[in-house]
Protein backbone atom coordinates (compact mmCIF):
# COMPACT_ATOMS: atom_id res chain seq x y z
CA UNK A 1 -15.89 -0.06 -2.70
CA UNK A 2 -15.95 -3.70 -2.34
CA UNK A 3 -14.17 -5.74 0.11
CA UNK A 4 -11.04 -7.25 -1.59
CA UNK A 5 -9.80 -3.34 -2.59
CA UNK A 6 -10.81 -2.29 1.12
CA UNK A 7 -8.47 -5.54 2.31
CA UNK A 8 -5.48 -4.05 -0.12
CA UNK A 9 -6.33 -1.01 1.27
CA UNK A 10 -5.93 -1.52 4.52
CA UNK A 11 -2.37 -3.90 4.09
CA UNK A 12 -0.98 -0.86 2.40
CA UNK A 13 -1.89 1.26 5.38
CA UNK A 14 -0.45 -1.14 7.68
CA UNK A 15 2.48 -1.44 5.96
CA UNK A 16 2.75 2.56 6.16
CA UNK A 17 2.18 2.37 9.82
CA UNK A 18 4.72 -0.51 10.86
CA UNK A 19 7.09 1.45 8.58
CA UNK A 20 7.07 4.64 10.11
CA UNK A 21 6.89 3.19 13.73
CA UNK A 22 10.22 0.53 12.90
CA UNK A 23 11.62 2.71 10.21
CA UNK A 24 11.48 -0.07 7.93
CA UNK A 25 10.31 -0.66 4.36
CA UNK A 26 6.63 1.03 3.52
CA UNK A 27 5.85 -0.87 0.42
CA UNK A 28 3.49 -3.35 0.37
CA UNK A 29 4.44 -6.86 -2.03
CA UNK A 30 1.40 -8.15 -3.52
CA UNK A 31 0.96 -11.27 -6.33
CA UNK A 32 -2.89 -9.74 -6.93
CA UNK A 33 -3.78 -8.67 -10.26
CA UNK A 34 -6.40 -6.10 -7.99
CA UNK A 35 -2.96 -4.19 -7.14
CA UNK A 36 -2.63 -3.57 -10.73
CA UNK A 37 -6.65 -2.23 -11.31
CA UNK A 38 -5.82 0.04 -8.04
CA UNK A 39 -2.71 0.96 -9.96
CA UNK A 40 -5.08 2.26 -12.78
CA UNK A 41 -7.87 3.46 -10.07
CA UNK A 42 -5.27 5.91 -8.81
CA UNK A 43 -5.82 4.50 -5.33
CA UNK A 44 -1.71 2.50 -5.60
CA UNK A 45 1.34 3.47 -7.14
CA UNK A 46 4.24 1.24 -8.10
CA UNK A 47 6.94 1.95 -6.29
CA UNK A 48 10.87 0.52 -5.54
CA UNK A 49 13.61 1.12 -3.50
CA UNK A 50 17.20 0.03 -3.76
CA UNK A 51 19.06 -1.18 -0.62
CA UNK A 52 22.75 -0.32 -0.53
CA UNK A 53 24.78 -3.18 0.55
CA UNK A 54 26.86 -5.92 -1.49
CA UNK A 55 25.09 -6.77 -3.85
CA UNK A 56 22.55 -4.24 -3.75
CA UNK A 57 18.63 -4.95 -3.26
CA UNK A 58 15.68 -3.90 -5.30
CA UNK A 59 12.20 -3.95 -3.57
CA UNK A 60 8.99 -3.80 -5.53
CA UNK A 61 5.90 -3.27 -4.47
CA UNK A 62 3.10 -1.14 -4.20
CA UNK A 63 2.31 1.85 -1.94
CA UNK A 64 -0.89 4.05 -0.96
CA UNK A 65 -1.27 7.68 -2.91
CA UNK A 66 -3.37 10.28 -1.20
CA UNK A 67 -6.48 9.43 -2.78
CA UNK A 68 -5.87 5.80 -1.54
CA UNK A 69 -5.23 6.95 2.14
CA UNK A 70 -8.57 8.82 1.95
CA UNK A 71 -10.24 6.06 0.66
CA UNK A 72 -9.36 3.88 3.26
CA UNK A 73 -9.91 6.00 5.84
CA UNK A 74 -13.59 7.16 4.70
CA UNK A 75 -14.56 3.51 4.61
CA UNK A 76 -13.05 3.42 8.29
CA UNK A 77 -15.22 5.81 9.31
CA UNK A 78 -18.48 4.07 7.71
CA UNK A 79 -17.66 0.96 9.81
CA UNK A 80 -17.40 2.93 13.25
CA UNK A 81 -21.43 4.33 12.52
């Protein structure tokens, strides 16, 4: 895997992480055209969530599947050796 997808990789984790510590939003917003191959890889998923509120708020972005998270995490490991 070569370094830009291990870079998306690893904002899309983050983004997972801050998430779940601030229980805020877990997608990741991305202008790359690599999102959209990683789409295709199976490695990212589109993804959206409305916000209630007045108006409401769509948010689109992008967010790891499991085969992305294992990815990332593999390539994690390789670094540590």
């Amino acid at each position: 895997m070569d370094k830009r997808r291990l870079v998306l990789l690893e904002k899309a984790f983050s983004q997972e992480v801050k998430a779940s510590i601030s229980n805020g939003i877990h997608l990741m917003q991305t202008r790359s055209t690599l999102a959209d191959k990683m789409v295709e890889e199976g490695l990212l998923a589109k993804s959206s969530i409305k916000l209630g509120g007045f108006p409401p708020v769509t948010i689109h972005g992008y967010e790891l599947t499991h085969a992305g998270r294992f990815a990332y995490c593999a390539s994690c490991r390789d670094q540590s050796e």
